[in-house]
PDB file of N, CA and C in Angstrom:
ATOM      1  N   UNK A   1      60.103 -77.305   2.060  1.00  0.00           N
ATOM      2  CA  UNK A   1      59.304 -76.572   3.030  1.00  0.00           C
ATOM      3  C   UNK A   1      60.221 -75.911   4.054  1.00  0.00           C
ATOM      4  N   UNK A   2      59.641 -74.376   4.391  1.00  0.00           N
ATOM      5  CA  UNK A   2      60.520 -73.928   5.395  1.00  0.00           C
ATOM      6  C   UNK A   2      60.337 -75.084   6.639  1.00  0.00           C
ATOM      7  N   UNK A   3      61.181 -74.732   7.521  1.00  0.00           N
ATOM      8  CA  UNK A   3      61.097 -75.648   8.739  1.00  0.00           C
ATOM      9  C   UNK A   3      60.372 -74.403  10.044  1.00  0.00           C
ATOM     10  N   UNK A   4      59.919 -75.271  10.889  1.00  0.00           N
ATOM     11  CA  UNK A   4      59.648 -75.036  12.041  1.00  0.00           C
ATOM     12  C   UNK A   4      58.107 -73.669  12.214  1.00  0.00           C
ATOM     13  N   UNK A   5      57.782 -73.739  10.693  1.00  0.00           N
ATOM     14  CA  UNK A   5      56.463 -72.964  10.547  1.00  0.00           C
ATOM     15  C   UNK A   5      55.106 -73.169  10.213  1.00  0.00           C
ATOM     16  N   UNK A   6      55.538 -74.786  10.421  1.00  0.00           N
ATOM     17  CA  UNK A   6      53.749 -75.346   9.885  1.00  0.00           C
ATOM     18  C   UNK A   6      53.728 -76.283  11.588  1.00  0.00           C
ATOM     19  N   UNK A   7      52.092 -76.378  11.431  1.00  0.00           N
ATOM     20  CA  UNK A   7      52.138 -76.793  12.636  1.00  0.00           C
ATOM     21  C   UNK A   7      52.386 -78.215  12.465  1.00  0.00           C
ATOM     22  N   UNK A   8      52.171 -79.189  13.365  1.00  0.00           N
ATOM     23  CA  UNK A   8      52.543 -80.280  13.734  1.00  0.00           C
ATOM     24  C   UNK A   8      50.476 -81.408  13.064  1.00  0.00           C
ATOM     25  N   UNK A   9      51.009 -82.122  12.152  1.00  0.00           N
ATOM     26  CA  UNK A   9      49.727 -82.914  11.255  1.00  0.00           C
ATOM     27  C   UNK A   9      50.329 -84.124  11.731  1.00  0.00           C
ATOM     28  N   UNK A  10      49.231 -84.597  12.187  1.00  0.00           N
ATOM     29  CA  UNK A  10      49.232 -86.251  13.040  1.00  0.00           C
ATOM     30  C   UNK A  10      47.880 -86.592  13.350  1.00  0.00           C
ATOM     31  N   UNK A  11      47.571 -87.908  13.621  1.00  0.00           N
ATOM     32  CA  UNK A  11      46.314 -88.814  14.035  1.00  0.00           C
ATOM     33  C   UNK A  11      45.780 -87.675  15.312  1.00  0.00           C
ATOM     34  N   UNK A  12      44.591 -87.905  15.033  1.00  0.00           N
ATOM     35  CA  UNK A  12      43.672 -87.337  16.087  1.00  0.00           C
ATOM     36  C   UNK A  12      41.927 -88.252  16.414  1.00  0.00           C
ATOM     37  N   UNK A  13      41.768 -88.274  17.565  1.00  0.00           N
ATOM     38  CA  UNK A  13      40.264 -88.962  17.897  1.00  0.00           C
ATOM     39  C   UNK A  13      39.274 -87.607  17.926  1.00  0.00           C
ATOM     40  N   UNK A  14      38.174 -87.846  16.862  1.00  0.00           N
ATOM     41  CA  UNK A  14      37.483 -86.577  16.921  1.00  0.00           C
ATOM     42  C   UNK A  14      36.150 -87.492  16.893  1.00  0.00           C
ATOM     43  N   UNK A  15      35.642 -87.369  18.471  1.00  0.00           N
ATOM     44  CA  UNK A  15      34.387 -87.970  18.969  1.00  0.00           C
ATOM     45  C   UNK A  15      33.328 -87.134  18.933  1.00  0.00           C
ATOM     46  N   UNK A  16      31.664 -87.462  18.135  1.00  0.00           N
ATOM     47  CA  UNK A  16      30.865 -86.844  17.838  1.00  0.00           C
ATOM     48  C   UNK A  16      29.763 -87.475  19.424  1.00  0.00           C
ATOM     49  N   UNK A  17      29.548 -86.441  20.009  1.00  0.00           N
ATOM     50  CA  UNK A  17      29.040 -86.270  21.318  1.00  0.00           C
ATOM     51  C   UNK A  17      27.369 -86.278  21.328  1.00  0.00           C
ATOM     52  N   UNK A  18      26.790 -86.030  20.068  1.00  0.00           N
ATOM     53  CA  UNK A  18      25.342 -86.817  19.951  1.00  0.00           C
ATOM     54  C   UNK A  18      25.063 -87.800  19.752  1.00  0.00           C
ATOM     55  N   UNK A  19      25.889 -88.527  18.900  1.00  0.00           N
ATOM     56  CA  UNK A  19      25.630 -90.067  18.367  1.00  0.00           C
ATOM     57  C   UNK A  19      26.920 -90.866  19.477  1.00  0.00           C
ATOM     58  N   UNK A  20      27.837 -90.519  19.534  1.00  0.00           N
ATOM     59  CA  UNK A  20      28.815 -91.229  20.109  1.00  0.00           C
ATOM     60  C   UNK A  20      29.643 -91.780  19.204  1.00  0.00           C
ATOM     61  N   UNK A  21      30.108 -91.423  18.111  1.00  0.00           N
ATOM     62  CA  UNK A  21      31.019 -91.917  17.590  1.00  0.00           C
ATOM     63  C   UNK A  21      31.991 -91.607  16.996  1.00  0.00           C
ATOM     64  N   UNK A  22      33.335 -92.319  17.278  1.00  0.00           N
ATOM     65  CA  UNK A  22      34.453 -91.788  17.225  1.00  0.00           C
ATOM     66  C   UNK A  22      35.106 -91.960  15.897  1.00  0.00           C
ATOM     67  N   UNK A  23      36.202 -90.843  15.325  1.00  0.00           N
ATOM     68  CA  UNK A  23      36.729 -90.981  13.924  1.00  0.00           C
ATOM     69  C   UNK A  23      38.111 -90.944  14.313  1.00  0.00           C
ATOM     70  N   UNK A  24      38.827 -91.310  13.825  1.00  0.00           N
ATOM     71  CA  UNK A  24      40.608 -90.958  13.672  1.00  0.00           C
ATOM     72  C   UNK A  24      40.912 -90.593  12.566  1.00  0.00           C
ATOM     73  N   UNK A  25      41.677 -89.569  12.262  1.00  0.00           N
ATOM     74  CA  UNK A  25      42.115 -88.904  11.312  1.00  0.00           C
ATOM     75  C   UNK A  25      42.995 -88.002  11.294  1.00  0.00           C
ATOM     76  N   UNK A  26      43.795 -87.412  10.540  1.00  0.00           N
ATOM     77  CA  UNK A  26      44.981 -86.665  10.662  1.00  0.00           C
ATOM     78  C   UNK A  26      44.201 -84.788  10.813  1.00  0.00           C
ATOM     79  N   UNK A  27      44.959 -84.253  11.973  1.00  0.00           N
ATOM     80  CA  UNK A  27      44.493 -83.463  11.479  1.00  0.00           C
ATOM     81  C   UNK A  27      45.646 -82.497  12.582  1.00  0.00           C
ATOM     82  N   UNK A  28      45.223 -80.901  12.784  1.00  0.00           N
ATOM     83  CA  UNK A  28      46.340 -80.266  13.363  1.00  0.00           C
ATOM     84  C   UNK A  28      45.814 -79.994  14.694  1.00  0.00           C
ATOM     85  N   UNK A  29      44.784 -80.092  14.906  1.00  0.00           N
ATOM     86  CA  UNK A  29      43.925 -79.658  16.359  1.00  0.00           C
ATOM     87  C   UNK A  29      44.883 -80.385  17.487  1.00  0.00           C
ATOM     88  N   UNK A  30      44.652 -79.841  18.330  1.00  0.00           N
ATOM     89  CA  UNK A  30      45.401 -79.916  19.906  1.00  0.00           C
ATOM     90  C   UNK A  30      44.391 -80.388  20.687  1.00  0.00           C
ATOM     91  N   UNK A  31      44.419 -81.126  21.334  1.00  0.00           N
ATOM     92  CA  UNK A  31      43.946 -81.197  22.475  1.00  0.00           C
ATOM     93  C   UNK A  31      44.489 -81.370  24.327  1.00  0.00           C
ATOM     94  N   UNK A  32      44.042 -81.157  25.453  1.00  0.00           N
ATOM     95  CA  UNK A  32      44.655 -81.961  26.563  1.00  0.00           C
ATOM     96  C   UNK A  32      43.674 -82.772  27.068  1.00  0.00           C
ATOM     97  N   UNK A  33      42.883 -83.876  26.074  1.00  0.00           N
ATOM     98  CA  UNK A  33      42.253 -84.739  26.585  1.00  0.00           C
ATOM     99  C   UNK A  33      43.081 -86.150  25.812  1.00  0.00           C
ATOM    100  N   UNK A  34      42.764 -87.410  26.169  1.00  0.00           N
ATOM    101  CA  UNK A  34      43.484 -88.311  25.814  1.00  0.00           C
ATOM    102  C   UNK A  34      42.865 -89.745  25.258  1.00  0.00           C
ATOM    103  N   UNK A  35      42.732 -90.467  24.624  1.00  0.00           N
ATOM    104  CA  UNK A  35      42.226 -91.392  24.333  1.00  0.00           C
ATOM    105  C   UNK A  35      43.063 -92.581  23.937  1.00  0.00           C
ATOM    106  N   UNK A  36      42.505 -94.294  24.240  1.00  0.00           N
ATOM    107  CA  UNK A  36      43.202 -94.920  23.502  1.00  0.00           C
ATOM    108  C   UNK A  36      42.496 -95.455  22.485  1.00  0.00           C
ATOM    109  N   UNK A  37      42.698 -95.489  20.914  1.00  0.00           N
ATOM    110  CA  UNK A  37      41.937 -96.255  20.244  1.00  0.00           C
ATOM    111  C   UNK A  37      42.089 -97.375  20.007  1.00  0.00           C
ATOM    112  N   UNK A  38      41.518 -97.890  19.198  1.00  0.00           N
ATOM    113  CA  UNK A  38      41.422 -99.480  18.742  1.00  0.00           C
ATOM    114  C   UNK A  38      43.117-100.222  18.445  1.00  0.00           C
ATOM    115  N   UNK A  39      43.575 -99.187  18.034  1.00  0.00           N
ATOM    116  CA  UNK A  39      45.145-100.278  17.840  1.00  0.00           C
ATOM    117  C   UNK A  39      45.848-100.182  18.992  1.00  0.00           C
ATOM    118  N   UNK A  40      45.330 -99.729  20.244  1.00  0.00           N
ATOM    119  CA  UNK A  40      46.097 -99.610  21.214  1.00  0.00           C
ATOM    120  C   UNK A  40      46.976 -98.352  21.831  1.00  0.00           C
ATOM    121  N   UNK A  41      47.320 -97.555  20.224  1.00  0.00           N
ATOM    122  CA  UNK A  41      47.759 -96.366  21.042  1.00  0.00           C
ATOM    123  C   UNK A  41      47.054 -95.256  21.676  1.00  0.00           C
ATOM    124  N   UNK A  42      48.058 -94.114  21.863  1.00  0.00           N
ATOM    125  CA  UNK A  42      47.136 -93.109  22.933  1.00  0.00           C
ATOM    126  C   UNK A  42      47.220 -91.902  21.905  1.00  0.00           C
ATOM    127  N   UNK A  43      46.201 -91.281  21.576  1.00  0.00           N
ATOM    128  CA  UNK A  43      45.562 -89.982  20.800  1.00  0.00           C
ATOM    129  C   UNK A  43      45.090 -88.694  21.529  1.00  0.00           C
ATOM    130  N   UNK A  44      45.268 -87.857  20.681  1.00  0.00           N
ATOM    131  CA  UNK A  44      44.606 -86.630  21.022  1.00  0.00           C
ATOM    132  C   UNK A  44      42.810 -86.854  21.314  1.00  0.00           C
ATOM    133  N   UNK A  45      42.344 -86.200  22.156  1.00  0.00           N
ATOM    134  CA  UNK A  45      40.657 -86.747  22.117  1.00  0.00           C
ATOM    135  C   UNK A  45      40.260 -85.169  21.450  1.00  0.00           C
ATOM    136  N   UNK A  46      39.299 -84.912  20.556  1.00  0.00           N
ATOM    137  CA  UNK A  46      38.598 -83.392  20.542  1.00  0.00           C
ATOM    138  C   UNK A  46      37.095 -83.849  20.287  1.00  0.00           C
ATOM    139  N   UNK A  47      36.395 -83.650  20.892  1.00  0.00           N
ATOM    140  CA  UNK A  47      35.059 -83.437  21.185  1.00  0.00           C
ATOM    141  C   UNK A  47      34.525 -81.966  20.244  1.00  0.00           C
ATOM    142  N   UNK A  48      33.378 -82.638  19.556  1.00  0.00           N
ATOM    143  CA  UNK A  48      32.597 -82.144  18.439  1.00  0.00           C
ATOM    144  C   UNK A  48      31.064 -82.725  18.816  1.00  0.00           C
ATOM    145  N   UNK A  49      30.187 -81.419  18.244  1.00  0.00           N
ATOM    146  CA  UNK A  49      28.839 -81.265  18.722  1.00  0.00           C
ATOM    147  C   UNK A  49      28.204 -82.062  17.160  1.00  0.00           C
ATOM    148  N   UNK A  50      28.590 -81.928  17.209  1.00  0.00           N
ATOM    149  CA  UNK A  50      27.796 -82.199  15.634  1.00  0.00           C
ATOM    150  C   UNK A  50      29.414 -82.918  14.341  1.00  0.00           C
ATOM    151  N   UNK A  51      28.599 -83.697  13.583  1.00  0.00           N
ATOM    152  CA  UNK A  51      29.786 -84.484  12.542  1.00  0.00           C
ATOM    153  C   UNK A  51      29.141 -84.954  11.655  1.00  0.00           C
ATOM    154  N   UNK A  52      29.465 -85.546  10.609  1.00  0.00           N
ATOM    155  CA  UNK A  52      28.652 -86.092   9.311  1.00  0.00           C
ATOM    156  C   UNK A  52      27.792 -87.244   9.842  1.00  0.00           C
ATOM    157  N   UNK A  53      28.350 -88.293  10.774  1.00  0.00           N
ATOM    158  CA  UNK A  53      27.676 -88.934  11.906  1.00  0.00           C
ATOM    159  C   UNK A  53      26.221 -88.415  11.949  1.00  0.00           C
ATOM    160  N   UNK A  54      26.076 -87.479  12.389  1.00  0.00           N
ATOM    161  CA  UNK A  54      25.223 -87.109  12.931  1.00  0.00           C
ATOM    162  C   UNK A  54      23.859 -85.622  12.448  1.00  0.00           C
ATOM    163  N   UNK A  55      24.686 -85.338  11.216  1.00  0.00           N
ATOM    164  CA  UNK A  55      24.003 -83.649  10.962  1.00  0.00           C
ATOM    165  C   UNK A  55      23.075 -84.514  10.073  1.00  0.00           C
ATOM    166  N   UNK A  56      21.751 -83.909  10.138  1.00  0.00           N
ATOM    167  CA  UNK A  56      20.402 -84.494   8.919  1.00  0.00           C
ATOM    168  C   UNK A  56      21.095 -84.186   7.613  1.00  0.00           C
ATOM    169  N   UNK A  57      21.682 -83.306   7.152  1.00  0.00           N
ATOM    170  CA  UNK A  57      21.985 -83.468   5.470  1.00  0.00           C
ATOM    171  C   UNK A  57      22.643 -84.635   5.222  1.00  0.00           C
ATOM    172  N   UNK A  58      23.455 -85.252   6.214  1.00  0.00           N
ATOM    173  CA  UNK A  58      24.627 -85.855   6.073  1.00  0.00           C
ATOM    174  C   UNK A  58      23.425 -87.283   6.194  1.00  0.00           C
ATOM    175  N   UNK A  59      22.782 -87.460   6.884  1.00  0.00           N
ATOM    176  CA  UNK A  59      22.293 -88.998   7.712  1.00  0.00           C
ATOM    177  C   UNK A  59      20.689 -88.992   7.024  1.00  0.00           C
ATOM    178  N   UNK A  60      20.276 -88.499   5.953  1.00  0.00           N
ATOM    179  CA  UNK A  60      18.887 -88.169   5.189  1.00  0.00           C
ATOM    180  C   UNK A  60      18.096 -87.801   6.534  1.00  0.00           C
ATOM    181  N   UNK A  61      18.157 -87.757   7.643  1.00  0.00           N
ATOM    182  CA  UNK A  61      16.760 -87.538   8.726  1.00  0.00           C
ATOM    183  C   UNK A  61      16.099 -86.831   8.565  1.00  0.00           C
ATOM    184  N   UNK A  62      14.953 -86.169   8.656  1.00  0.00           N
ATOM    185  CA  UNK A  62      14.404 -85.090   8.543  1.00  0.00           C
ATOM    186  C   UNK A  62      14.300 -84.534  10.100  1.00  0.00           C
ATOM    187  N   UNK A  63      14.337 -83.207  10.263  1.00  0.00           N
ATOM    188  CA  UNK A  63      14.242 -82.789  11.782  1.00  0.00           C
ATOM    189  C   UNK A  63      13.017 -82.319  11.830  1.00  0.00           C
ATOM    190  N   UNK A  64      11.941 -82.201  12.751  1.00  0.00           N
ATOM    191  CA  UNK A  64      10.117 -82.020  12.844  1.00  0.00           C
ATOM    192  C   UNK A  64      10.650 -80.892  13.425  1.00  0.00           C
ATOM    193  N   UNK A  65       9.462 -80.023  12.520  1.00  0.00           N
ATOM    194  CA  UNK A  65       9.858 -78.264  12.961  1.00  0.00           C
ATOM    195  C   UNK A  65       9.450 -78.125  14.466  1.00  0.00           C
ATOM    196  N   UNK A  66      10.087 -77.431  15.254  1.00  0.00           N
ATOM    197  CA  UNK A  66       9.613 -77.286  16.746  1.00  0.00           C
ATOM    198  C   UNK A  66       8.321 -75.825  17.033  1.00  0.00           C
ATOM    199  N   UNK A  67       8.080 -75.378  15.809  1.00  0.00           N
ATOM    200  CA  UNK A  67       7.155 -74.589  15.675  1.00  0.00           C
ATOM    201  C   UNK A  67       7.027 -74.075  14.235  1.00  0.00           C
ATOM    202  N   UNK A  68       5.373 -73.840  14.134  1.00  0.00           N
ATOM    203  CA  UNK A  68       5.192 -73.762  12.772  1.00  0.00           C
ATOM    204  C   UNK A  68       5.096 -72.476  12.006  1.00  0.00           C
ATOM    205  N   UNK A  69       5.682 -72.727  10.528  1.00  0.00           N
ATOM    206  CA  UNK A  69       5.676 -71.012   9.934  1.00  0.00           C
ATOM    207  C   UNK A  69       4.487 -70.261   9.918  1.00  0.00           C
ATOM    208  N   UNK A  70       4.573 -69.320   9.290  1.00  0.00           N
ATOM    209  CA  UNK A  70       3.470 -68.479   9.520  1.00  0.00           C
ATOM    210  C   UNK A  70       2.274 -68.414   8.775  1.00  0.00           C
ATOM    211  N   UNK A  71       2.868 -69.406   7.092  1.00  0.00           N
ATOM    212  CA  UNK A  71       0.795 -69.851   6.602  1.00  0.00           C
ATOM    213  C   UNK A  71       0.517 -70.486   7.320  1.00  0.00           C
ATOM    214  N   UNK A  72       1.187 -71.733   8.022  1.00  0.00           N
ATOM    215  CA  UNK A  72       0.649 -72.769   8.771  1.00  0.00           C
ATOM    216  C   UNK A  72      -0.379 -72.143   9.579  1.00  0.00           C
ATOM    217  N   UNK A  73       0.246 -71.743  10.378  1.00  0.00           N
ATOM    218  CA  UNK A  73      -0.771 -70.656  11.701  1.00  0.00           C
ATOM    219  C   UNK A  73      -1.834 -69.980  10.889  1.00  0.00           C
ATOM    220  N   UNK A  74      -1.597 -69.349  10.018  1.00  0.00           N
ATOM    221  CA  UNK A  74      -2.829 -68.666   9.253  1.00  0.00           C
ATOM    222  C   UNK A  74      -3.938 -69.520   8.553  1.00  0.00           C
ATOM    223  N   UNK A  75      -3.189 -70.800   8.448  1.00  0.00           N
ATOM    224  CA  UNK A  75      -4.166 -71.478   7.576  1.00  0.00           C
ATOM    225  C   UNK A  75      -5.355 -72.135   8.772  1.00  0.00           C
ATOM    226  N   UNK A  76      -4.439 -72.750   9.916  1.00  0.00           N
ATOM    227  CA  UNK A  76      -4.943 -73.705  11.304  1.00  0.00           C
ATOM    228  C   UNK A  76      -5.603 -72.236  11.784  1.00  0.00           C
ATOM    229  N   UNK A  77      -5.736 -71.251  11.648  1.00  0.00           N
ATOM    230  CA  UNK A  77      -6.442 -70.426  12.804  1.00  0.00           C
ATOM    231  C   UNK A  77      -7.623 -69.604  11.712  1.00  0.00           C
ATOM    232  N   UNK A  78      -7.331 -69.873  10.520  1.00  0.00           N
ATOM    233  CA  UNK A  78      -8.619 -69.506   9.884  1.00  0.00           C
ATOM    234  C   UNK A  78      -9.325 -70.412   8.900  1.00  0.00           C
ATOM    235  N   UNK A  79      -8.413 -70.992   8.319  1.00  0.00           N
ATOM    236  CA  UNK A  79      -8.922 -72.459   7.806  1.00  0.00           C
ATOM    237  C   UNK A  79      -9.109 -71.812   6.118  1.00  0.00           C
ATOM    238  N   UNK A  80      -9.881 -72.525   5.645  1.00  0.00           N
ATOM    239  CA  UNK A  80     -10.750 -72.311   4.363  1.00  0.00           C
ATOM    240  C   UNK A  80     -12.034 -71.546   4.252  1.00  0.00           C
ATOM    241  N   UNK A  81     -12.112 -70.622   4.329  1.00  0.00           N
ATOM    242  CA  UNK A  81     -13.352 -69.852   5.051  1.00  0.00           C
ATOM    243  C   UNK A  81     -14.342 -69.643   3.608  1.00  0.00           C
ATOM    244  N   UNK A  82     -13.620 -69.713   2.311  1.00  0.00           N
ATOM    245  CA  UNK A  82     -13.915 -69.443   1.403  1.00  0.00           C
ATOM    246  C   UNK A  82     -15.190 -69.832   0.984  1.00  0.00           C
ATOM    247  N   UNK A  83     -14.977 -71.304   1.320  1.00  0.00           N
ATOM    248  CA  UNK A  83     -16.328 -72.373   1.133  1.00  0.00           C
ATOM    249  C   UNK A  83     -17.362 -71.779   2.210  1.00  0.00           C
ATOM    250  N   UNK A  84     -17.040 -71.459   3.341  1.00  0.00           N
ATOM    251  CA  UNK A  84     -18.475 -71.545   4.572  1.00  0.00           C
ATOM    252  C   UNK A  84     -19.154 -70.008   4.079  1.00  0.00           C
ATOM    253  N   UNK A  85     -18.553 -69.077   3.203  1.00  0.00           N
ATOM    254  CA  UNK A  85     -19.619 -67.891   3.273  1.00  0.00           C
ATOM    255  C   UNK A  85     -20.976 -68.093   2.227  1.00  0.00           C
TER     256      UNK A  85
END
């Protein structure tokens, strides 16, 4: 390998900020936040919104739609009309 053109691959704390939970793993991200983990030493911290932790594909959850499509509405605002004529 050339020298002095790849970046720098080492342990990193990459904490998932919905669930709260933290991973260590190698990776190239930077941070200037700091953490100590479980064996005592001190790590890079990078803060992540979302992680396998936490995303519904990853954790089976289902997420409840926060509003409904558009048969829905058509069906709830006119119903079955078929039967009442």
């Amino acid at each position: 390998m050339k020298k002095n053109i790849h970046p720098e691959y080492d342990y990193v704390i990459f904490r998932d900020t919905s669930c709260g939970r933290d991973f260590r793993i190698r990776s190239t991200c930077k941070s200037d936040q700091q953490v100590v983990w479980e064996d005592g030493q001190t790590y890079p911290l990078v803060t992540l919104d979302v992680s396998s932790a936490s995303h519904p594909i990853y954790t089976g959850e289902k997420r409840k739609a926060t509003s409904e499509g558009r048969i829905a509405q058509f069906n709830k605002r006119f119903g079955n009309r078929s039967s009442k004529a």
